[in-house]
N, C-alpha and C. Protein backbone atom coordinates (compact mmCIF):
# COMPACT_ATOMS: atom_id res chain seq x y z
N UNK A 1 146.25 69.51 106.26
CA UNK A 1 145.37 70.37 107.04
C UNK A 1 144.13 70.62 106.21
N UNK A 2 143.07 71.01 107.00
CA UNK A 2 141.94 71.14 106.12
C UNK A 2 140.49 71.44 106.72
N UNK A 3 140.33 72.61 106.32
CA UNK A 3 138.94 73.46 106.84
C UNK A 3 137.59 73.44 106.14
N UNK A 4 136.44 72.88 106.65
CA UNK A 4 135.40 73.05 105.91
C UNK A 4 135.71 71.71 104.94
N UNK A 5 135.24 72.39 103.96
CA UNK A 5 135.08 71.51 102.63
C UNK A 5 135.94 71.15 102.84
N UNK A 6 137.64 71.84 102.57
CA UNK A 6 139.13 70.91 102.40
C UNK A 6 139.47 70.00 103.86
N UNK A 7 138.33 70.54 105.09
CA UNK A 7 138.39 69.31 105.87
C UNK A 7 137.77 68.08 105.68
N UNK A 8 136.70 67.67 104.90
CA UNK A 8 136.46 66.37 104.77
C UNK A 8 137.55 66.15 103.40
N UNK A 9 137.33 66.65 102.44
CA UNK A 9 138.60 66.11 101.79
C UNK A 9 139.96 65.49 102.46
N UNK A 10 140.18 66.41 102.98
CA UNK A 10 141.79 65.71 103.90
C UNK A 10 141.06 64.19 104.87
N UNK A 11 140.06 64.82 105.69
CA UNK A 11 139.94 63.24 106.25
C UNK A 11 139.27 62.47 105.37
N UNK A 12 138.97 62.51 104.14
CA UNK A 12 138.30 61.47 103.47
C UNK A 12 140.02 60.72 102.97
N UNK A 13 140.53 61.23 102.77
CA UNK A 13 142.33 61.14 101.99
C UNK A 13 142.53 60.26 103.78
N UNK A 14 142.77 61.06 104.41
CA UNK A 14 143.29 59.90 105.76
C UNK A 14 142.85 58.68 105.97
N UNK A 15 141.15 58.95 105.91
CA UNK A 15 140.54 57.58 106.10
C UNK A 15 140.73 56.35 105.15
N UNK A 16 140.52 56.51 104.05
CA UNK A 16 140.85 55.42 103.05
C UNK A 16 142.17 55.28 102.45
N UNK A 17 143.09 56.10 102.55
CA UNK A 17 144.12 55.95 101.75
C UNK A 17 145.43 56.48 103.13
N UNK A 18 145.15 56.01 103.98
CA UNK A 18 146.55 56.51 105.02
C UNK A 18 147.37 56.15 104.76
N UNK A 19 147.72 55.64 104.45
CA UNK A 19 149.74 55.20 103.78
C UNK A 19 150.06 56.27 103.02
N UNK A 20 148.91 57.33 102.68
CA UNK A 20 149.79 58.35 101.90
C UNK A 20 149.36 59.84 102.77
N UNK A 21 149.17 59.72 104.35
CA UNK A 21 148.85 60.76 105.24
C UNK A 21 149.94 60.27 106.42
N UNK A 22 150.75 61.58 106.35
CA UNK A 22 151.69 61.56 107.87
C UNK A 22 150.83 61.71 108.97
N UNK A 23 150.15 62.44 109.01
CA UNK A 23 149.17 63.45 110.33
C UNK A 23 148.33 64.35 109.57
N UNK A 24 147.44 64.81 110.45
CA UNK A 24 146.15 65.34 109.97
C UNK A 24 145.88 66.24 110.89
N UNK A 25 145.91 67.90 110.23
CA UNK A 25 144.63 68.71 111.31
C UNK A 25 143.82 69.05 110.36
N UNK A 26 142.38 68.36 111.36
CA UNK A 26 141.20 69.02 110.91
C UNK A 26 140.26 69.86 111.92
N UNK A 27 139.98 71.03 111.15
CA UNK A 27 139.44 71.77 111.79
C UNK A 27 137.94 71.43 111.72
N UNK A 28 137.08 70.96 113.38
CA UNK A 28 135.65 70.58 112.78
C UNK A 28 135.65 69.00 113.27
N UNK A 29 137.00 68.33 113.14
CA UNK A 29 136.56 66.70 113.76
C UNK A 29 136.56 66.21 112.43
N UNK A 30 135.44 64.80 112.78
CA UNK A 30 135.20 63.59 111.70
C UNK A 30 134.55 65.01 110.50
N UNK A 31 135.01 64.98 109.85
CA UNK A 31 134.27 66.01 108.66
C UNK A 31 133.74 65.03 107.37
N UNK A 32 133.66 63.76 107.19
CA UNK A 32 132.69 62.92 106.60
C UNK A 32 131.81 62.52 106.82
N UNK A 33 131.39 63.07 105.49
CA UNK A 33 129.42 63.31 105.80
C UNK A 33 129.10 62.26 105.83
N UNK A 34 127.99 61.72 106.61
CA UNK A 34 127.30 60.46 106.67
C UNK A 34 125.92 61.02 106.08
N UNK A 35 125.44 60.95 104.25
CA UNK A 35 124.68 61.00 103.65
C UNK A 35 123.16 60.27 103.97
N UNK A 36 123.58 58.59 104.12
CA UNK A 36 123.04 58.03 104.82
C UNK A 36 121.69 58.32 105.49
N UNK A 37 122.58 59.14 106.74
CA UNK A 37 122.23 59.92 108.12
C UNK A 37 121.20 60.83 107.94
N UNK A 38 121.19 61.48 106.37
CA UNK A 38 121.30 63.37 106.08
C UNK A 38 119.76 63.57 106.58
N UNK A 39 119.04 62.51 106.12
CA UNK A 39 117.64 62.41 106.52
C UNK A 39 117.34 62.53 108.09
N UNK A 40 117.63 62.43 108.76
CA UNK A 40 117.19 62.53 110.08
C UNK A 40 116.98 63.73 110.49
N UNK A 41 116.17 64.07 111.34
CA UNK A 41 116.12 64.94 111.46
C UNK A 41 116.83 65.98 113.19
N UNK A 42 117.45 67.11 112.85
CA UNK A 42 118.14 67.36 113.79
C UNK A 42 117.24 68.27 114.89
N UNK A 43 118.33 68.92 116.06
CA UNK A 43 117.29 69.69 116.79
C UNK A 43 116.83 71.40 116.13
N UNK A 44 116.13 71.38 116.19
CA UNK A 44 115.45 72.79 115.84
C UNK A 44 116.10 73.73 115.68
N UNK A 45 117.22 74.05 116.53
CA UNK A 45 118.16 75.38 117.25
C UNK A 45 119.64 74.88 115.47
N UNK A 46 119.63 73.49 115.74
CA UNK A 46 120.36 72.89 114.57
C UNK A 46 119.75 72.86 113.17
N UNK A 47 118.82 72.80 112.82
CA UNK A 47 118.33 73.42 111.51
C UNK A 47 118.04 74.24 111.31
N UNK A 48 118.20 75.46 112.53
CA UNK A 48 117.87 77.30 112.17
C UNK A 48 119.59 76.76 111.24
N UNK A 49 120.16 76.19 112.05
CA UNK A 49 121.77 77.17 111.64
C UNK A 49 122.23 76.69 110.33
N UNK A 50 121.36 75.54 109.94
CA UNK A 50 121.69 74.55 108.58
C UNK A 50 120.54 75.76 107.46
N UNK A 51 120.33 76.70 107.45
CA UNK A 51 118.91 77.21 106.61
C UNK A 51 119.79 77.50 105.19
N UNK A 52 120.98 78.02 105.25
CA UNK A 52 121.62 78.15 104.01
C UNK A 52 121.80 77.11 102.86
N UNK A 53 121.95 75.89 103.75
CA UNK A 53 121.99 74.52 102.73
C UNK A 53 120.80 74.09 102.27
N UNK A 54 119.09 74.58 103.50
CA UNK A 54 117.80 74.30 102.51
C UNK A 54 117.79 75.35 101.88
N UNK A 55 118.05 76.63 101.75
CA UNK A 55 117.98 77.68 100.73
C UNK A 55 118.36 77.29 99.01
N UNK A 56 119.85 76.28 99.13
CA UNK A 56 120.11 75.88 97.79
C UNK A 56 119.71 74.93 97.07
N UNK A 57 118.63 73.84 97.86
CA UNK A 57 118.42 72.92 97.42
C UNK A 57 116.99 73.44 96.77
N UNK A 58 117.09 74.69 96.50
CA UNK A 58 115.75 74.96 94.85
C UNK A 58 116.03 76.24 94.42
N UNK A 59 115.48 76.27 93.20
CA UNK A 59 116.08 77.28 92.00
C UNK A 59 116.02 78.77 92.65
N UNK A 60 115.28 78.81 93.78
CA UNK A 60 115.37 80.51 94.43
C UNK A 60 117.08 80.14 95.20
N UNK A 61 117.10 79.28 95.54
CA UNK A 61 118.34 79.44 96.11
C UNK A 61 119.71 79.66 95.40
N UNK A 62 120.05 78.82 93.61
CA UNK A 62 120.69 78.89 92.64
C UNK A 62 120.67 80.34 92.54
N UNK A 63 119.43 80.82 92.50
CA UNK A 63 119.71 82.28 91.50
C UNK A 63 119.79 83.28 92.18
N UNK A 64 119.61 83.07 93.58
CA UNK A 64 119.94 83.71 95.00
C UNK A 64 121.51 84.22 95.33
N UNK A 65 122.07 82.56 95.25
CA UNK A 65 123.68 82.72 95.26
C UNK A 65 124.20 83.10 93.66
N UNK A 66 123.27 83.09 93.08
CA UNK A 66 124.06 83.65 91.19
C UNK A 66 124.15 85.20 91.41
N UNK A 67 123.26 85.84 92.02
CA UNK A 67 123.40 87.13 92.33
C UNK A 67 123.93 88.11 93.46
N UNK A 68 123.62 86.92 94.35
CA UNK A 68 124.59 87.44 95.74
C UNK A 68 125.27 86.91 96.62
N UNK A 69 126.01 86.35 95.66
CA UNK A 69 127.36 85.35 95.92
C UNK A 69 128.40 86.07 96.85
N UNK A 70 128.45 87.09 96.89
CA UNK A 70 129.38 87.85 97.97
C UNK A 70 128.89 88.25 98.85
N UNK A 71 128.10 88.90 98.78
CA UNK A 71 126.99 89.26 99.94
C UNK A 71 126.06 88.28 100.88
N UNK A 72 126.02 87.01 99.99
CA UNK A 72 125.93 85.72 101.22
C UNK A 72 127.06 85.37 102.00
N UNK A 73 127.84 85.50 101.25
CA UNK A 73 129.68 84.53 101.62
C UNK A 73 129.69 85.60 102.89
N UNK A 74 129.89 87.18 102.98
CA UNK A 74 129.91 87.42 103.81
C UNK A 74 129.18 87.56 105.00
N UNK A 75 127.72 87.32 104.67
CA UNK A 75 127.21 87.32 105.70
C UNK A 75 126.79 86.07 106.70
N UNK A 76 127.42 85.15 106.20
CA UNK A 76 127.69 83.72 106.63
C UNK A 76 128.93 83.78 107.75
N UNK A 77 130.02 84.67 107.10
CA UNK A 77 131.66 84.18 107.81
C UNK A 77 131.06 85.38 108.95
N UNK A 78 130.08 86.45 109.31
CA UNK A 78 130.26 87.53 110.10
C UNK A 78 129.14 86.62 110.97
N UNK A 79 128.43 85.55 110.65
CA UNK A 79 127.30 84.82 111.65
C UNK A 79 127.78 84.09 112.20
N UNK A 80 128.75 82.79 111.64
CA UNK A 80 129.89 82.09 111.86
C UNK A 80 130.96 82.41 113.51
N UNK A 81 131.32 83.53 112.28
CA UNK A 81 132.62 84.03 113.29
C UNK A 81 131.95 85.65 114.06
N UNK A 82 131.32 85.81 114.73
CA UNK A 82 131.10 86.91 115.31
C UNK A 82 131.96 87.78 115.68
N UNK A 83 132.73 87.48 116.29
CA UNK A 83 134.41 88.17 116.76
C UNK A 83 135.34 88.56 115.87
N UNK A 84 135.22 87.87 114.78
CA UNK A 84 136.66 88.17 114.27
C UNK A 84 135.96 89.05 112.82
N UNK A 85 136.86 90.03 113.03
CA UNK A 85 136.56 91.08 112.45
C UNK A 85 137.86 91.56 110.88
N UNK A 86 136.85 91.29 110.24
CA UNK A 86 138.24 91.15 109.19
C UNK A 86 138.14 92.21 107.95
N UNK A 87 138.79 93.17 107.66
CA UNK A 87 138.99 93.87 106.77
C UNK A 87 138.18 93.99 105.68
N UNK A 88 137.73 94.89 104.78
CA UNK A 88 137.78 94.79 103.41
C UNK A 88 138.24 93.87 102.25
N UNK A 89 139.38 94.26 102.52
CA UNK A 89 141.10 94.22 101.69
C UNK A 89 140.78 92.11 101.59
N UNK A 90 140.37 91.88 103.29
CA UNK A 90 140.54 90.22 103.29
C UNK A 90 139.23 89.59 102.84
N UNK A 91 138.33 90.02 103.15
CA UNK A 91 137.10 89.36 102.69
C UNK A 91 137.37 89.77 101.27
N UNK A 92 137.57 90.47 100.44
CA UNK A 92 137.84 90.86 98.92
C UNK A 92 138.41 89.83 98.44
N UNK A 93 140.21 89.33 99.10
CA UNK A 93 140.82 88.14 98.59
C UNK A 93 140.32 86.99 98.68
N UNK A 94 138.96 87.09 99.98
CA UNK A 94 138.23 85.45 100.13
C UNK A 94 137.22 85.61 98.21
N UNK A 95 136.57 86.26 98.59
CA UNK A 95 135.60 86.59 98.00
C UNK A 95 135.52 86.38 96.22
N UNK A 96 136.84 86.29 95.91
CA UNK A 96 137.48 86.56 94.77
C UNK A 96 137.20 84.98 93.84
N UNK A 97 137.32 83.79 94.90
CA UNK A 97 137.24 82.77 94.44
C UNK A 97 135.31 82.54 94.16
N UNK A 98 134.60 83.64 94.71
CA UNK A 98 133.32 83.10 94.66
C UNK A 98 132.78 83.31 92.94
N UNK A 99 133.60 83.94 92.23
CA UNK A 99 133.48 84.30 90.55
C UNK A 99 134.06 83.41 90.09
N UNK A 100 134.17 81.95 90.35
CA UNK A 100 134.93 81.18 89.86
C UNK A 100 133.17 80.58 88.61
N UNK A 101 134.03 80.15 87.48
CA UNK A 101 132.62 80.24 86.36
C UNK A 101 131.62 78.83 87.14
N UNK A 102 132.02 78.03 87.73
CA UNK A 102 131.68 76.76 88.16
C UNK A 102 130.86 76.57 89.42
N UNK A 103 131.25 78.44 90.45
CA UNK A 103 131.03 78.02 91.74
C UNK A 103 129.52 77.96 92.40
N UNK A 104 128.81 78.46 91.59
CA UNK A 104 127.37 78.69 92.38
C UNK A 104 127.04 77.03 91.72
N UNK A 105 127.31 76.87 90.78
CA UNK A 105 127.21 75.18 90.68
C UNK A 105 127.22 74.37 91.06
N UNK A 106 128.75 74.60 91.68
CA UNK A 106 129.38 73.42 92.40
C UNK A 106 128.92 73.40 94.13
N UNK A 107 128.47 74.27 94.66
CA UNK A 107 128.17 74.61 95.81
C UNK A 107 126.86 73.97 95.94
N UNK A 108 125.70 74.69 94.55
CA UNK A 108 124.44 74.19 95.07
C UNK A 108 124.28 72.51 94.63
N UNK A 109 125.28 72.02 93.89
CA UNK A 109 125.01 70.29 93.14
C UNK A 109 125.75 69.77 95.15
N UNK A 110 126.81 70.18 95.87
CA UNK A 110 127.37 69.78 97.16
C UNK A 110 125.99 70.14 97.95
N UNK A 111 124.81 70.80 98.64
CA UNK A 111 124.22 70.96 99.22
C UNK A 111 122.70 69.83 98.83
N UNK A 112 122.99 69.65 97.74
CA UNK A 112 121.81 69.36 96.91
C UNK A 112 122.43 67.50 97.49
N UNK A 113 123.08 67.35 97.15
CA UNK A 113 124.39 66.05 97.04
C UNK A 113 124.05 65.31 98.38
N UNK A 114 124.83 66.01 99.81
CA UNK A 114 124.48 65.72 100.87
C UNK A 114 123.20 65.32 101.66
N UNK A 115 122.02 66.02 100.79
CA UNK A 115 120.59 65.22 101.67
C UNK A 115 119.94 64.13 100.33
N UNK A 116 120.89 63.86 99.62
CA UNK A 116 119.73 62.85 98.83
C UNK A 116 119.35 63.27 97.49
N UNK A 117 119.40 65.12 97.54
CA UNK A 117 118.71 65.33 96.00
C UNK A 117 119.44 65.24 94.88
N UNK A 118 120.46 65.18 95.19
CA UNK A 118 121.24 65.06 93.52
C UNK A 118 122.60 64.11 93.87
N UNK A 119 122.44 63.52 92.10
CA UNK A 119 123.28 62.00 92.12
C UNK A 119 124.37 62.45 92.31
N UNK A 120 125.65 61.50 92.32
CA UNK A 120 126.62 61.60 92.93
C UNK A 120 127.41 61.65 91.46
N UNK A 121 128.78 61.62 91.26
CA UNK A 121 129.75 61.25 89.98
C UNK A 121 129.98 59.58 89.91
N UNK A 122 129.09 59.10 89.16
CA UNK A 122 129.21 57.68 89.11
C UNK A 122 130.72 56.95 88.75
N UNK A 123 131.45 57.93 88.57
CA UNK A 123 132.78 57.25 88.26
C UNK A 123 133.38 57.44 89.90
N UNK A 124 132.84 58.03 90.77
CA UNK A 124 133.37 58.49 92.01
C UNK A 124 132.54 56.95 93.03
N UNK A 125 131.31 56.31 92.43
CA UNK A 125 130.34 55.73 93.56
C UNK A 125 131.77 54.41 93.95
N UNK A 126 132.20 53.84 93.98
CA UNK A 126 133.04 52.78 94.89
C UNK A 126 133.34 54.35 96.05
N UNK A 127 133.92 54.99 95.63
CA UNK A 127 134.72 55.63 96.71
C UNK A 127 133.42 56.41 97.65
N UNK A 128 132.65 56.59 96.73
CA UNK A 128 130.49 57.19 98.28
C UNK A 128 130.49 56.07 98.78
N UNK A 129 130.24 54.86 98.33
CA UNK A 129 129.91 53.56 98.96
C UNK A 129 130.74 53.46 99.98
N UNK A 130 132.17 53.52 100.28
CA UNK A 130 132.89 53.27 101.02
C UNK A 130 132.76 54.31 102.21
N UNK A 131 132.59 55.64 102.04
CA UNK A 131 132.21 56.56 102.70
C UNK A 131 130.79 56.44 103.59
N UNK A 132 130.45 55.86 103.11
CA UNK A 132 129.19 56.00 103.69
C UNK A 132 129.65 54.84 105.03
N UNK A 133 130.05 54.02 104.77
CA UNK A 133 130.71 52.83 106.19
C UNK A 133 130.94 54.14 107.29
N UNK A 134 131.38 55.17 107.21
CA UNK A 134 132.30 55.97 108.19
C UNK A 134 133.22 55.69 109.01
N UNK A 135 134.28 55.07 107.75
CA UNK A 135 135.71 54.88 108.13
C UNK A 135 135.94 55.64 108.90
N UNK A 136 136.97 54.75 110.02
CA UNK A 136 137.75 55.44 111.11
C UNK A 136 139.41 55.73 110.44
N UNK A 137 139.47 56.97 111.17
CA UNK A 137 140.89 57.55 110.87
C UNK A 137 141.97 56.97 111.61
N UNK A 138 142.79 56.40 110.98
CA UNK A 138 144.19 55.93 111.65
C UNK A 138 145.19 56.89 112.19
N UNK A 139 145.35 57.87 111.27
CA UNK A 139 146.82 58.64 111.24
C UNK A 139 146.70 59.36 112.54
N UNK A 140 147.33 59.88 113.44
CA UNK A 140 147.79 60.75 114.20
C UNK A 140 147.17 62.37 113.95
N UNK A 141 146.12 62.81 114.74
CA UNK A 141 145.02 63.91 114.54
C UNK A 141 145.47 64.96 115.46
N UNK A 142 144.98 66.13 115.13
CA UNK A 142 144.47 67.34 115.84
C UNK A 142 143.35 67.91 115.22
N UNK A 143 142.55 67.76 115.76
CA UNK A 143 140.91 68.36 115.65
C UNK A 143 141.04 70.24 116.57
N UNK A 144 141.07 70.76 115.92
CA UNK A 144 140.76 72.07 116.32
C UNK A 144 139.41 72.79 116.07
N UNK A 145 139.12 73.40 117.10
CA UNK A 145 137.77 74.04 117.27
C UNK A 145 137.22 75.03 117.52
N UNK A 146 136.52 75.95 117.10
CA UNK A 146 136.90 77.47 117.51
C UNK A 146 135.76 77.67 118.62
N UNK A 147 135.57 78.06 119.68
CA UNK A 147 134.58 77.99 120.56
C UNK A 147 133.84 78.97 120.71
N UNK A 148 133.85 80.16 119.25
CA UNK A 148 132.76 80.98 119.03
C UNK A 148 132.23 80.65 117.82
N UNK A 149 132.27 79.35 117.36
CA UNK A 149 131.66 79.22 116.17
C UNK A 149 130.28 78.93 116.41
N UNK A 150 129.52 79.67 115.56
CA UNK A 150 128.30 79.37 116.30
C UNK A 150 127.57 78.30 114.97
N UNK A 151 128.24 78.12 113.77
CA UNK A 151 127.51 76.90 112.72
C UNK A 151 127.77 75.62 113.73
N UNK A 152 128.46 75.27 114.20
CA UNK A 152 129.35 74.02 114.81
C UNK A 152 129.37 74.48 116.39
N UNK A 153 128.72 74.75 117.29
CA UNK A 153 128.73 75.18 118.79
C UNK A 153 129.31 74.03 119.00
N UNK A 154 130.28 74.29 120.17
CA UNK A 154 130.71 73.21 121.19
C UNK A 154 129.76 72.97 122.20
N UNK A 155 130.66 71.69 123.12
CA UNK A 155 131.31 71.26 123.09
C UNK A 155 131.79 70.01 121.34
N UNK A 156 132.63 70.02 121.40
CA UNK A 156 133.13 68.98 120.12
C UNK A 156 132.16 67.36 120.44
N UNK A 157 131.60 67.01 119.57
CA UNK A 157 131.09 65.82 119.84
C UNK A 157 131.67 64.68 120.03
N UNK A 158 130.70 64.21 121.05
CA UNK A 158 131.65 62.92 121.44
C UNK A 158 131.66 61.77 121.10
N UNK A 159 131.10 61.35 119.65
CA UNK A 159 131.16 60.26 118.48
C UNK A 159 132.51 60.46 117.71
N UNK A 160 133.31 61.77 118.00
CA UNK A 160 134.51 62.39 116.93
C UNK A 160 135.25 61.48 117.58
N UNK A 161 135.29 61.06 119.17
CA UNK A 161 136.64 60.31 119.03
C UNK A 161 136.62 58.67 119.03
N UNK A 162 135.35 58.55 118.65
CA UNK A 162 135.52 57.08 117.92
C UNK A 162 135.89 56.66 116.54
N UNK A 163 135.83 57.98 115.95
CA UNK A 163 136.22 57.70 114.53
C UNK A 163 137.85 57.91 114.37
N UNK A 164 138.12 58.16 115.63
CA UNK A 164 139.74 57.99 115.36
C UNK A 164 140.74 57.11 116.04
N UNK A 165 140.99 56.30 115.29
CA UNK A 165 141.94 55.09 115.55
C UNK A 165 143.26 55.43 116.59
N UNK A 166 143.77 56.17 116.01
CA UNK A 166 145.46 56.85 116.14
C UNK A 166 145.40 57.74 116.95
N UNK A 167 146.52 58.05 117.42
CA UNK A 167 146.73 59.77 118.16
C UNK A 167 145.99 60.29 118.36
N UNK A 168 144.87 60.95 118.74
CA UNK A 168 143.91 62.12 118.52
C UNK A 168 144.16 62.93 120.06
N UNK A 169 144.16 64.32 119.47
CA UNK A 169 143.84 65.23 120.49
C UNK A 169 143.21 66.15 120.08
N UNK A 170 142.15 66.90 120.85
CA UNK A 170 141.04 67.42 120.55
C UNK A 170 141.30 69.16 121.31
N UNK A 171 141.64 70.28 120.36
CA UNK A 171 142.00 71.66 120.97
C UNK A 171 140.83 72.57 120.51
N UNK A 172 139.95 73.16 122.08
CA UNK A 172 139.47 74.50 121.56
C UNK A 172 139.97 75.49 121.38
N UNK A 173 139.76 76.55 120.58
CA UNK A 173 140.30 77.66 121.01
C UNK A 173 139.35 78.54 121.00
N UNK A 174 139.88 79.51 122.47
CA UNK A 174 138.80 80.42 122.67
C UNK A 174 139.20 81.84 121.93
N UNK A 175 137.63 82.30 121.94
CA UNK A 175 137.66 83.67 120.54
C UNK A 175 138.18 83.42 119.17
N UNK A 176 137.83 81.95 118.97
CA UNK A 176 138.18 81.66 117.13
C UNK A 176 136.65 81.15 117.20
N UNK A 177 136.18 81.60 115.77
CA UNK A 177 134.78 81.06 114.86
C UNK A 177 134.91 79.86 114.12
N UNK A 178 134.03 79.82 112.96
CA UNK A 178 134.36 79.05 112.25
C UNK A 178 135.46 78.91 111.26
N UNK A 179 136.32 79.73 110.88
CA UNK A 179 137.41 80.00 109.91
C UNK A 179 138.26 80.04 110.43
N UNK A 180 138.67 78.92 111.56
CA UNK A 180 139.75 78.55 112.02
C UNK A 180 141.14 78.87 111.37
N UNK A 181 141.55 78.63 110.47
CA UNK A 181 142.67 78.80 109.82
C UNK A 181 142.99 80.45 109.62
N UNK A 182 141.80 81.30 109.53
CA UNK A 182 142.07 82.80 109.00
C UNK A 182 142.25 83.30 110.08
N UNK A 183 141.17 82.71 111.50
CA UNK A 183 141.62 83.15 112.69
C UNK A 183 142.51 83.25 113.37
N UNK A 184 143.11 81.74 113.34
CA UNK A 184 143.61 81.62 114.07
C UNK A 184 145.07 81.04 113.35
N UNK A 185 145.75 81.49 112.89
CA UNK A 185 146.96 81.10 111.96
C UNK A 185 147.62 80.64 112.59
N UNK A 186 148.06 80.57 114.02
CA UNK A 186 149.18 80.44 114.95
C UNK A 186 148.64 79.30 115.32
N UNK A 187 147.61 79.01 115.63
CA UNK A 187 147.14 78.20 116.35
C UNK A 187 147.05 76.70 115.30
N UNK A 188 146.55 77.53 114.12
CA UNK A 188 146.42 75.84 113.31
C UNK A 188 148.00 75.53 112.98
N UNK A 189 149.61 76.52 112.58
CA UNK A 189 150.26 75.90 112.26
C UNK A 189 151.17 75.22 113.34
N UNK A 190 150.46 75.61 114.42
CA UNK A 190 151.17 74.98 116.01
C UNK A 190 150.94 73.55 115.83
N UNK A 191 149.55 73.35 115.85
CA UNK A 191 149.11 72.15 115.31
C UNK A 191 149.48 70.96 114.33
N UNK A 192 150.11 71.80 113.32
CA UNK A 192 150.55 71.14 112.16
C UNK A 192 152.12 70.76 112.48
N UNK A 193 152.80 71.69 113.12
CA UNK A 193 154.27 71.42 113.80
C UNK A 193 154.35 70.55 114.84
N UNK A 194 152.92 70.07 115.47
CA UNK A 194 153.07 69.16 116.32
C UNK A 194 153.18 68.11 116.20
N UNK A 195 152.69 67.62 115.22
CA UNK A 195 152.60 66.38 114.58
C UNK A 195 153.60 65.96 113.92
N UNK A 196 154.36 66.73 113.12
CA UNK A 196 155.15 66.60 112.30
C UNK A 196 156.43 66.22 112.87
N UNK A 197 156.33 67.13 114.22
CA UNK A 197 157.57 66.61 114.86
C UNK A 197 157.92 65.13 115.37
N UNK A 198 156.22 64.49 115.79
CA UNK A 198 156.82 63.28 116.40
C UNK A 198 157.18 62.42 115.13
């Protein structure tokens, strides 16, 4: 299973290496970036909602998230997810990983990464090169979607189900955002039991 970031990870793991993937939910669809692509330019209404990723790609944006690394995180998941309304107590336990010594790093070198500005891990380039083809997924899918997410508005695009070989079924759910998994717990491990069973 795998949300966001840990969703292209998981489908990057499905796509090239399926002999070692039973089934797959990803929340979000094809979640491999086509770098390639990054250059093009999208619709207007679609680069208001991308402004966080040009924010990091220069040093106001580094020292932006060096200082208000929590106070972005949350005000991202409350734009995201409008509806879902989540505690203190839970945004605290999200929040906790954003003090990680590496993370405003690793976030702005991934934003920076995706349009072109910064190199890749040259011990990693066979496995970008291959990515960049935009392998199709074999294994047996559930794409889940939250239909108040407003980073990712539906409907789910309809290039997602060419990239999948195998099984695919495609579930919205209504009154989930983007944090599918926090939202909607029932819903993603329904998902995950579905698969597993056949």
């Amino acid at each position: 299973m795998g949300f966001d970031w840990g969703g292209r990870g998981a489908c990057v793991v499905a796509a090239l290496w399926p002999e070692r993937v039973r089934c797959l939910v990803t929340a979000l669809g094809y979640a491999i970036q086509d770098i390639p692509a990054a250059a093009m330019p999208l619709s207007p209404e679609a680069e208001h909602r991308l402004w966080y990723q040009y924010y990091f790609h220069g040093p106001r944006g580094h020292a932006g998230l060096t200082s208000n690394r929590s106070a972005i995180g949350k005000y991202l998941c409350q734009q995201w997810s409008p509806g879902w309304t989540f505690d203190p107590t839970t945004y605290e336990r999200m929040a906790a990983a954003f003090e990680n010594p590496d993370f405003v790093d690793v976030v702005v070198h991934s934003y920076q990464h995706r349009f072109g500005f910064a190199a890749g891990d040259p011990a990693l380039a066979d496995i970008e090169h291959a990515l960049t083809k935009q392998p199709v997924i074999s294994v047996p899918t559930i794409s889940l979607w939250g239909a108040d997410d407003t980073l990712h508005p539906g409907p789910p695009p309809a290039r997602d189900i060419g990239q999948f070989s195998g099984p695919y079924e495609q579930r919205v759910l209504q009154g989930v955002g983007h944090n599918i998994p926090q939202e909607a717990p029932g819903a993603t491990v329904a998902a995950l039991l579905a698969l597993l069973r056949d």
